[in-house]
Protein backbone atom coordinates (compact mmCIF):
# COMPACT_ATOMS: atom_id res chain seq x y z
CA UNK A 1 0.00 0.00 0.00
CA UNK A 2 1.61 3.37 -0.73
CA UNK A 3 2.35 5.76 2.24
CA UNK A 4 -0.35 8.54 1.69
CA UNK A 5 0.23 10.57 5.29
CA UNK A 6 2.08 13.64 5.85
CA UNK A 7 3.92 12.74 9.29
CA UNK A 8 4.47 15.43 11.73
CA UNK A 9 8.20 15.26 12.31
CA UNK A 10 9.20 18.05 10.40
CA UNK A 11 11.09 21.00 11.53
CA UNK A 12 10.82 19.12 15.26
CA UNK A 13 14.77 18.25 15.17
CA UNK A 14 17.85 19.29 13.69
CA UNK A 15 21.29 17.78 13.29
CA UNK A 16 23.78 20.41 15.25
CA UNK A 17 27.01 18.62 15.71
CA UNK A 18 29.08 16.28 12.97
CA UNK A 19 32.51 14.43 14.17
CA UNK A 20 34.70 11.77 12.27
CA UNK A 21 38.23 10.18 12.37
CA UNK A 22 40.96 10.43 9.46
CA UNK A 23 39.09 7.94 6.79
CA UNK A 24 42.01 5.28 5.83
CA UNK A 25 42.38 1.85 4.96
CA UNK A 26 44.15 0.55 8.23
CA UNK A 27 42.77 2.72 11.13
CA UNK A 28 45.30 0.56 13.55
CA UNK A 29 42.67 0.53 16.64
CA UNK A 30 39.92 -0.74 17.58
CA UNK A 31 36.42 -0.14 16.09
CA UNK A 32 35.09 1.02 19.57
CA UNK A 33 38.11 3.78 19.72
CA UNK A 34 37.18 4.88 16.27
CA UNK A 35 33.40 5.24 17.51
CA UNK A 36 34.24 7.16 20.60
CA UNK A 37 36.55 9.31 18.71
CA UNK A 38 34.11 10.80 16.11
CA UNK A 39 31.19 10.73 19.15
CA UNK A 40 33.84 13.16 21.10
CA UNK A 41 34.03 15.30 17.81
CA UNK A 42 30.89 15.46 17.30
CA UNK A 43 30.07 16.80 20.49
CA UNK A 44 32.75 19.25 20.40
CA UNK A 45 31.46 20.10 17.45
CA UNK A 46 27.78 20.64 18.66
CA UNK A 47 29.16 22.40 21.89
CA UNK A 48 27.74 19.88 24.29
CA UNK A 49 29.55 17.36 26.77
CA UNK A 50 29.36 13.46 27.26
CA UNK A 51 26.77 14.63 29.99
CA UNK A 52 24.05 16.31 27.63
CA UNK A 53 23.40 12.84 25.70
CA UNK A 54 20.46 10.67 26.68
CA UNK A 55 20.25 8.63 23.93
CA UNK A 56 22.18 6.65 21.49
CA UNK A 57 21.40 5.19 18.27
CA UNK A 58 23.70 3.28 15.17
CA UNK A 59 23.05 -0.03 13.08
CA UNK A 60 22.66 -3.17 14.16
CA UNK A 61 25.97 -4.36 12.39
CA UNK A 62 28.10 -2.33 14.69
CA UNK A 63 30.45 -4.13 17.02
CA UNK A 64 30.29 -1.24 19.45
CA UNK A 65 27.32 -1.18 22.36
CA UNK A 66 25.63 1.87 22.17
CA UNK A 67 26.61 1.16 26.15
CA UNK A 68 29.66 0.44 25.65
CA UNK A 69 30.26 3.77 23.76
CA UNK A 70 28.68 5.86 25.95
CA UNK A 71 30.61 4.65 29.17
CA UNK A 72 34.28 4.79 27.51
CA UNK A 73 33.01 8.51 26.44
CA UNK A 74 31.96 9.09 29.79
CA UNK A 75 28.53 9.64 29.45
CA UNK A 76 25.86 9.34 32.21
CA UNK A 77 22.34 7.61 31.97
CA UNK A 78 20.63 7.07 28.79
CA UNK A 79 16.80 7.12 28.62
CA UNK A 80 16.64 5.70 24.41
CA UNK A 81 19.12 3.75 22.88
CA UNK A 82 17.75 1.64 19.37
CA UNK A 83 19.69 0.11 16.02
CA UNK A 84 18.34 -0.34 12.67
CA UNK A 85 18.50 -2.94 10.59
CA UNK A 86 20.05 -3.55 6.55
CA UNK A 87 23.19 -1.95 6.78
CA UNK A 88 24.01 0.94 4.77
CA UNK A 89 20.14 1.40 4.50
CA UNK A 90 19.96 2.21 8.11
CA UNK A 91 22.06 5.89 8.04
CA UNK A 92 19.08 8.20 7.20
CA UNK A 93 16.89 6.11 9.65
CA UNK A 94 19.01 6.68 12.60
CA UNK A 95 18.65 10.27 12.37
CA UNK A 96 14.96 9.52 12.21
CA UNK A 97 14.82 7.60 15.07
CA UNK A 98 16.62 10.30 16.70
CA UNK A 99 14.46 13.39 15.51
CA UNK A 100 11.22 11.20 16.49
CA UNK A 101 12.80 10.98 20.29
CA UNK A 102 13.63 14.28 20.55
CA UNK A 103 10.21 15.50 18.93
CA UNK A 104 8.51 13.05 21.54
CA UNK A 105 10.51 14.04 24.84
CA UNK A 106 11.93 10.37 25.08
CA UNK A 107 15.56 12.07 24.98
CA UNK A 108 17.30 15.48 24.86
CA UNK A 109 20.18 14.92 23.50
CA UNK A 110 20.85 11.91 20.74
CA UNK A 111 23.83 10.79 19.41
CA UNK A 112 23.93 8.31 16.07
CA UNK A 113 27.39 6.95 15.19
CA UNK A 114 29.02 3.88 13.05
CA UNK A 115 32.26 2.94 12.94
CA UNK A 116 34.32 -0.36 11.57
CA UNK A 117 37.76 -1.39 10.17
CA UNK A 118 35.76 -2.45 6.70
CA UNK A 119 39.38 -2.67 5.03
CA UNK A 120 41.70 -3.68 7.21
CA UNK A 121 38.90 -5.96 9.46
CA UNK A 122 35.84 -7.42 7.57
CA UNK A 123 35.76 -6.72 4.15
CA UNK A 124 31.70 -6.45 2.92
CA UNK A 125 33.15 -6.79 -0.74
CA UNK A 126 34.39 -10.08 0.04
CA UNK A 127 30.82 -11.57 -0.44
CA UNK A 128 29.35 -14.04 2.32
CA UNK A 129 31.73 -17.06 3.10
CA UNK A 130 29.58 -17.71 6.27
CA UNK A 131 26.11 -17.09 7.57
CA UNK A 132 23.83 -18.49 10.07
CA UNK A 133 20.65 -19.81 9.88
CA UNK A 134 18.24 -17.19 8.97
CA UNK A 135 15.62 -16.44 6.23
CA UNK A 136 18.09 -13.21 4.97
CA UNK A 137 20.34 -16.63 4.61
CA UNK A 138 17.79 -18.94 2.69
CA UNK A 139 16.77 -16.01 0.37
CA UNK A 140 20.23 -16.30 -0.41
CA UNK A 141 20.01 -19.78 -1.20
CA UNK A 142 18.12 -18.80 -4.54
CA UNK A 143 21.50 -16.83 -6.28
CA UNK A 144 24.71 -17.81 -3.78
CA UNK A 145 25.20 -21.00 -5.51
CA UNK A 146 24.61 -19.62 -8.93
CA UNK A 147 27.90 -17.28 -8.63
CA UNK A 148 26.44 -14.19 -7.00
CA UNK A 149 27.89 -14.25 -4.20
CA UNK A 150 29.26 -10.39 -3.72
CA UNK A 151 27.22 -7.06 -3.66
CA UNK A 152 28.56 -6.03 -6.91
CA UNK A 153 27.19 -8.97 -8.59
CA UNK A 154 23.70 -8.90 -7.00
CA UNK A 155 23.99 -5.17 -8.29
CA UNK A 156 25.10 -5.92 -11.50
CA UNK A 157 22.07 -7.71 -12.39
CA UNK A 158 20.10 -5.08 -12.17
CA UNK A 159 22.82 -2.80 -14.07
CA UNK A 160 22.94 -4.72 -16.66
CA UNK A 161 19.25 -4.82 -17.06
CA UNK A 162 18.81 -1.26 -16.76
CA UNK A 163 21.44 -0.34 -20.10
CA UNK A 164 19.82 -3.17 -21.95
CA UNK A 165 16.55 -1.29 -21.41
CA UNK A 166 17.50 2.14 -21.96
CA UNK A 167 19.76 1.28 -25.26
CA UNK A 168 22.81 2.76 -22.38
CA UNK A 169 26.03 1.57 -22.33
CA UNK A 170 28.35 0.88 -19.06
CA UNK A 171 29.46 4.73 -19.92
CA UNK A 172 26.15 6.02 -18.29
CA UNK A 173 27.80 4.46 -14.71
CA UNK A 174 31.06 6.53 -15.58
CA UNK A 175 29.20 10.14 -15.47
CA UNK A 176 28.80 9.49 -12.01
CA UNK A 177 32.16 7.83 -10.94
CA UNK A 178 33.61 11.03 -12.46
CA UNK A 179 31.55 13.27 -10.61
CA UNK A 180 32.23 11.69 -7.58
CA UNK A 181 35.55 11.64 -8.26
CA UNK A 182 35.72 15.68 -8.88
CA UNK A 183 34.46 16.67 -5.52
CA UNK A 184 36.96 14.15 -3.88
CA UNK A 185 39.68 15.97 -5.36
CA UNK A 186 39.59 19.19 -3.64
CA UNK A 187 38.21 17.34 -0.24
CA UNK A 188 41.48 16.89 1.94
CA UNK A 189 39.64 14.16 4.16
CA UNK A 190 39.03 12.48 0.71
CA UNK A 191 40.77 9.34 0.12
CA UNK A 192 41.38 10.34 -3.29
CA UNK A 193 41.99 13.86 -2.61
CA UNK A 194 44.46 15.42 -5.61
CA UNK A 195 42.79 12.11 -7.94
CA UNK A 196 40.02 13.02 -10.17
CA UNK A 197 39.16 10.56 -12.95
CA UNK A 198 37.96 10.90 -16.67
CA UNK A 199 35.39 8.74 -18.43
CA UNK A 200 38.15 7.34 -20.03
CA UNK A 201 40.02 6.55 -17.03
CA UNK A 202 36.41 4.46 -15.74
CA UNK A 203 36.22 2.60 -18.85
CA UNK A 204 39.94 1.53 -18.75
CA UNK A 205 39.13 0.31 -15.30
CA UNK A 206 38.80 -3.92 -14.51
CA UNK A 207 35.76 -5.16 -14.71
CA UNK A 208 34.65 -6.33 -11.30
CA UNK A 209 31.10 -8.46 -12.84
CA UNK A 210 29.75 -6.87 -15.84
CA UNK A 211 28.88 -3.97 -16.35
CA UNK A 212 30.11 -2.92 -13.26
CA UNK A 213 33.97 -2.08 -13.46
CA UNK A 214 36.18 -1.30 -10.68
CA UNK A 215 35.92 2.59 -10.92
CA UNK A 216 31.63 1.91 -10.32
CA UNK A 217 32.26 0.46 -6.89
CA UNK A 218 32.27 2.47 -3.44
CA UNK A 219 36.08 1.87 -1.50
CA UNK A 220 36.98 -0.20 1.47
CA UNK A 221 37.52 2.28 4.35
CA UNK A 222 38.39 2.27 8.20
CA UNK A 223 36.62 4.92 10.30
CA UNK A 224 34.17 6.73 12.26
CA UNK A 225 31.17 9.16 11.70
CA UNK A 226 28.80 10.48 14.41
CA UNK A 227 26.19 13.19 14.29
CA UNK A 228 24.03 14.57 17.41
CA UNK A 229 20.36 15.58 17.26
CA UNK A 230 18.35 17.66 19.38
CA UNK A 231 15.24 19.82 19.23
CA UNK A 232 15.56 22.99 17.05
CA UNK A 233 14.85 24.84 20.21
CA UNK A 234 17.91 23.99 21.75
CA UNK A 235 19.87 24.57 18.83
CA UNK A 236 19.98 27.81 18.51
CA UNK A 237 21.38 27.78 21.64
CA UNK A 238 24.72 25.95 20.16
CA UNK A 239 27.30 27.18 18.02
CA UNK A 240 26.68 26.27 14.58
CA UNK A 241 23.64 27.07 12.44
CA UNK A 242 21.30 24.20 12.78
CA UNK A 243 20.57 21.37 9.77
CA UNK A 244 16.91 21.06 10.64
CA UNK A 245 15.26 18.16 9.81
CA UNK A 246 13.05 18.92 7.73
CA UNK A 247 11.46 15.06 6.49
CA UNK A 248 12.75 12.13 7.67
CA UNK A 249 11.73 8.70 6.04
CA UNK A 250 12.26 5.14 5.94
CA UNK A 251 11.09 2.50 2.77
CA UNK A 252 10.83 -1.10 1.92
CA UNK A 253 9.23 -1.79 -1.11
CA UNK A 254 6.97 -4.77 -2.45
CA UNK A 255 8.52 -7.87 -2.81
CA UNK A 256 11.81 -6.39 -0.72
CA UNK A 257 14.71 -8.76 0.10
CA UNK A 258 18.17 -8.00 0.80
CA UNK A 259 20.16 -6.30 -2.73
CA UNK A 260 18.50 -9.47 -4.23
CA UNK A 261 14.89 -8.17 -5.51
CA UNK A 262 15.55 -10.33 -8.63
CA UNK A 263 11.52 -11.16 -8.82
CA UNK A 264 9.78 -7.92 -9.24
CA UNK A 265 8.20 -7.15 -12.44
CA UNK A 266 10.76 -4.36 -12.99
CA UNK A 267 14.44 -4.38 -12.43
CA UNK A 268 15.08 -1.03 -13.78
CA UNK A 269 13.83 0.90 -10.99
CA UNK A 270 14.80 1.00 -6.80
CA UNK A 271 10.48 0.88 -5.28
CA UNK A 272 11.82 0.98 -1.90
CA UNK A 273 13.57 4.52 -2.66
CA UNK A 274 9.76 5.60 -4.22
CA UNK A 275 8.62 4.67 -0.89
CA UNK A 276 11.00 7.15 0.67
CA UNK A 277 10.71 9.83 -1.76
CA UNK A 278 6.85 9.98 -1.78
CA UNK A 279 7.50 10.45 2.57
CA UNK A 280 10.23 13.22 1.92
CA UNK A 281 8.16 15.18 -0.62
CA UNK A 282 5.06 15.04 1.26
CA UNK A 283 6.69 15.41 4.66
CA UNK A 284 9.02 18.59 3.72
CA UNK A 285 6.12 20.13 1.51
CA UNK A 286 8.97 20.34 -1.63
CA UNK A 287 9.60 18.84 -4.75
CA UNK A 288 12.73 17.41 -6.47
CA UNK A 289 13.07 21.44 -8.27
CA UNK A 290 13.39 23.05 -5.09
CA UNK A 291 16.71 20.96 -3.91
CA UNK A 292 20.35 22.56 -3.69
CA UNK A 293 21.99 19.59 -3.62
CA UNK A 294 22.03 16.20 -3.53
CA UNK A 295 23.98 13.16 -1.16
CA UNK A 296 23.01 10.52 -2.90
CA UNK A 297 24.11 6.82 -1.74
CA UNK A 298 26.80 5.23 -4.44
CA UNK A 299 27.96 2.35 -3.06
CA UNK A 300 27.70 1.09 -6.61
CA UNK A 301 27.71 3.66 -9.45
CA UNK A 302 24.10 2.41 -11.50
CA UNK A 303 21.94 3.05 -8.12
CA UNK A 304 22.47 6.97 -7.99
CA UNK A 305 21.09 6.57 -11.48
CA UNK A 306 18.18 4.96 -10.22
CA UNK A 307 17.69 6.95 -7.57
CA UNK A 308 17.32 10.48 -9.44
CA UNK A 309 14.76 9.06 -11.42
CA UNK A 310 12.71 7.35 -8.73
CA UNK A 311 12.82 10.90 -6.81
CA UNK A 312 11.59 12.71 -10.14
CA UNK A 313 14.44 14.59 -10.87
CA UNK A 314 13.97 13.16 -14.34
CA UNK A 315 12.38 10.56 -16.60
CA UNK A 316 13.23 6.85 -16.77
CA UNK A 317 16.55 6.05 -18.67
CA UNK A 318 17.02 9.84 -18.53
CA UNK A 319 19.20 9.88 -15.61
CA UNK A 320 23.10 9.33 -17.03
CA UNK A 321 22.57 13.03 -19.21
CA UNK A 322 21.24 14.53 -15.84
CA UNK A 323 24.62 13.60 -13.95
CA UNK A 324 27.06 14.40 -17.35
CA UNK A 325 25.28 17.86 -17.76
CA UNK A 326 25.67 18.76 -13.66
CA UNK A 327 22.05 19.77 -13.47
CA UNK A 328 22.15 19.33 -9.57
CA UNK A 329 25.39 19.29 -7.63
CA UNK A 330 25.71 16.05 -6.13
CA UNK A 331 28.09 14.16 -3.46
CA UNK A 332 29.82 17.48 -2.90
CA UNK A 333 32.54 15.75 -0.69
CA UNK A 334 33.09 12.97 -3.17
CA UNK A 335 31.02 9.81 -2.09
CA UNK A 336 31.26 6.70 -0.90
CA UNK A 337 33.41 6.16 -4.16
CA UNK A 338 35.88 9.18 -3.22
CA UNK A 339 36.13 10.40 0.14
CA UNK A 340 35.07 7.32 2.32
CA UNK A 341 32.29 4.29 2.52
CA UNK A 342 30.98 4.88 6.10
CA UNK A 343 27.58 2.88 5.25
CA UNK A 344 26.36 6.79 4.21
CA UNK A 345 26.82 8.58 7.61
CA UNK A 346 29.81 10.37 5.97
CA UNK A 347 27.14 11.60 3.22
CA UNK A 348 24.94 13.10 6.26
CA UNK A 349 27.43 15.17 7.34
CA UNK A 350 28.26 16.48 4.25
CA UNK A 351 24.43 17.33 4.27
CA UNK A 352 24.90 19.19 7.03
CA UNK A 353 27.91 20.81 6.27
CA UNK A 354 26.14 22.56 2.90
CA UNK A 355 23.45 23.40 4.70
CA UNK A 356 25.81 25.03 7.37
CA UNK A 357 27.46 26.67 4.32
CA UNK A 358 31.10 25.43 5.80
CA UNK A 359 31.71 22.52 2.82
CA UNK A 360 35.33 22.73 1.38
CA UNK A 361 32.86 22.35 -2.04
CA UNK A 362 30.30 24.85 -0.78
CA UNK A 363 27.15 25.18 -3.22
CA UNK A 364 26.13 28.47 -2.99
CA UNK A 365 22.87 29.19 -1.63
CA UNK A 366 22.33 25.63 -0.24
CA UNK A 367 19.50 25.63 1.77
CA UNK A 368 18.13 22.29 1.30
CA UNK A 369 19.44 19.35 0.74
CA UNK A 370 18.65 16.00 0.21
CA UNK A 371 20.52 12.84 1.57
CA UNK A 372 20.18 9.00 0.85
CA UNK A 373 21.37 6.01 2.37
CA UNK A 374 21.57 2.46 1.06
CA UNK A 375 19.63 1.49 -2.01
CA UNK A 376 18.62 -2.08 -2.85
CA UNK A 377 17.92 -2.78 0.54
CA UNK A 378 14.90 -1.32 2.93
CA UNK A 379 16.45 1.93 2.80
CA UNK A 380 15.77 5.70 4.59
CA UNK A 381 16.32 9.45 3.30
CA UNK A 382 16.33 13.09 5.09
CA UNK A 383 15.69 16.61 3.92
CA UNK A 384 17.56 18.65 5.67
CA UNK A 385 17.20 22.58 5.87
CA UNK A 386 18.44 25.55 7.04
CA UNK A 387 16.88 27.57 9.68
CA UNK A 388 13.99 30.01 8.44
């Protein structure tokens, strides 16, 4: 059934403090250090203390205890603490879950954070060599032993779909790996600051399962993101401008499973991100011509394709000339593919940072911006907005 409700979340919370660690590919300490260090940043950053947070929220794949965390940053009590689920879908959604206790008086003061050694620890693009018993692990059973056994081939079967549909070659993937690529140049806490890329460069690239080459897939990284929410009240109490929230959404679409929706009657399109957008739209009272900029989650090149079209930025197929002619600036501090893969809490606080008007890639005029997390998977989305 689609979501036909306005919610009443907006403009009850904003984001007012960002924090991370140096993004790298062997951190050399432990995930929980990396997770206190960008909580204390973030809080520094906000102007609060360990004491001011009540509540704690990050994704169920994280190693580090939401207790744990806040008793090695020398917090007090908590009053909320909550995960979400489906991994890089759950960024977005822990800011909602945050803005909805805030907005309902179940905490003051939240903090959402996720950290992990994802290149020099467990490596998500090494595909799944071991699972328990689950149903995530018997929906499996219909593609692992078939060869697709990695996210980048679960995506590329709906890549490769998606060009043979549109009459597109793998060239369409490249506008955005360029893009991407652009921003990261001139972001020093890029990893490929200094290293843009041309289209040529992408299609030289190794294939990694056709048509995705090496150049379409997000990096390996080691580090830390956290972001702290509170009531727009509050905020303009602190020192930075506030990134109010203004729509905050969560989506799973029909026939949902994990990056492996092989059975709808479409493969060209991402439902669950229709879900989200028809929330965001309705929710923040805008449309996809009133957005500054996008953060739009590229784990894997052909999804931020996807995703402009499912939002309405433009028609079906239509997306690939939208990125190559720059019609909306978009992952201003280089992506998943070019600064860092934090499962898209690095792309949140690059939201926040436009909307603060302190990015080192600063659109002009930014006042709202819109900001994805994880596509192919039950997957979340914010508006955020300045003050006023």
């Amino acid at each position: 059934m689609s979501v036909r409700r306005r919610d009443a979340l907006a403009g009850r919370a904003a984001i007012v403090g960002v924090g991370a660690t140096e993004f790298s590919k062997d951190s050399g300490r432990s995930e929980l250090r990396l997770a206190v260090e960008a909580v204390r940043a973030a809080l520094e950053d906000a102007g609060l203390t360990p004491g001011d947070v009540d509540g704690m929220v990050t994704f169920t794949m994280d190693t580090s205890p939401e207790i744990t965390v806040a008793q090695a940053c020398g917090m007090g009590e908590l009053s909320f603490f909550s995960r979400v689920h489906y991994g890089g879908g759950a960024a977005c959604a822990t800011v909602q879950q945050a803005a909805l206790a805030v907005a309902t008086g179940v905490a003051e003061v939240v903090v959402c954070y996720r950290a992990f050694n994802e290149r020099s620890g467990r490596r998500f693009g090494s595909g799944v060599r071991h699972r328990e018993p689950s149903a995530e692990g018997a929906a499996l059973g219909w593609s692992l032993p078939f060869g697709l056994l990695t996210p980048a081939s679960w995506v590329a079967m709906t890549a490769q779909r998606y060009l043979h549909t549109y009459g597109l070659t793998p060239e369409a993937f490249g506008h955005v790996a360029v893009m991407d690529r652009k921003y990261a140049a001139t972001n020093p806490a890029a990893y490929f600051h200094g290293r843009p890329i041309t289209l040529a460069d992408h299609a030289a690239s190794r294939w990694i399962v056709e048509p995705l080459r090496l150049l379409d897939c997000c990096q390996e990284t080691d580090g830390g993101q956290a972001l702290v929410v509170t009531s727009v009240e509050r905020a303009r109490d602190l020192p930075h401008p506030p990134a109010v929230i203004a729509a905050a959404a969560q989506g799973a679409g029909r026939g949902q499973e994990q990056m492996t929706s092989f059975y709808r009657d479409d493969l060209t399109g991402l439902p669950e991100m229709a879900v989200v957008a028809r929330q965001l739209w309705r929710t923040a009272g805008l449309g996809p011509g009133e957005i500054d900029v996008g953060i739009l989650y590229d784990h894997f090149t052909p999804f931020v394709l996807m995703q402009l079209e499912e939002f309405g930025f433009c028609g079906k197929g239509e997306a690939a000339d939208f990125v190559a002619e720059e019609r909306l600036p978009l992952n201003t501090h280089g992506g998943q593919l070019g600064e860092a893969y934090l499962h898209g809490m690095n792309g949140i606080a690059e939201g926040v940072r436009q909307v603060r008007g302190t990015s080192v890639n600063q659109i002009p005029g930014a006042g709202r911006v819109l900001v994805t997390a994880g596509t192919g998977v039950p997957t979340s989305g914010l508006v955020l907005a300045a003050e006023g």
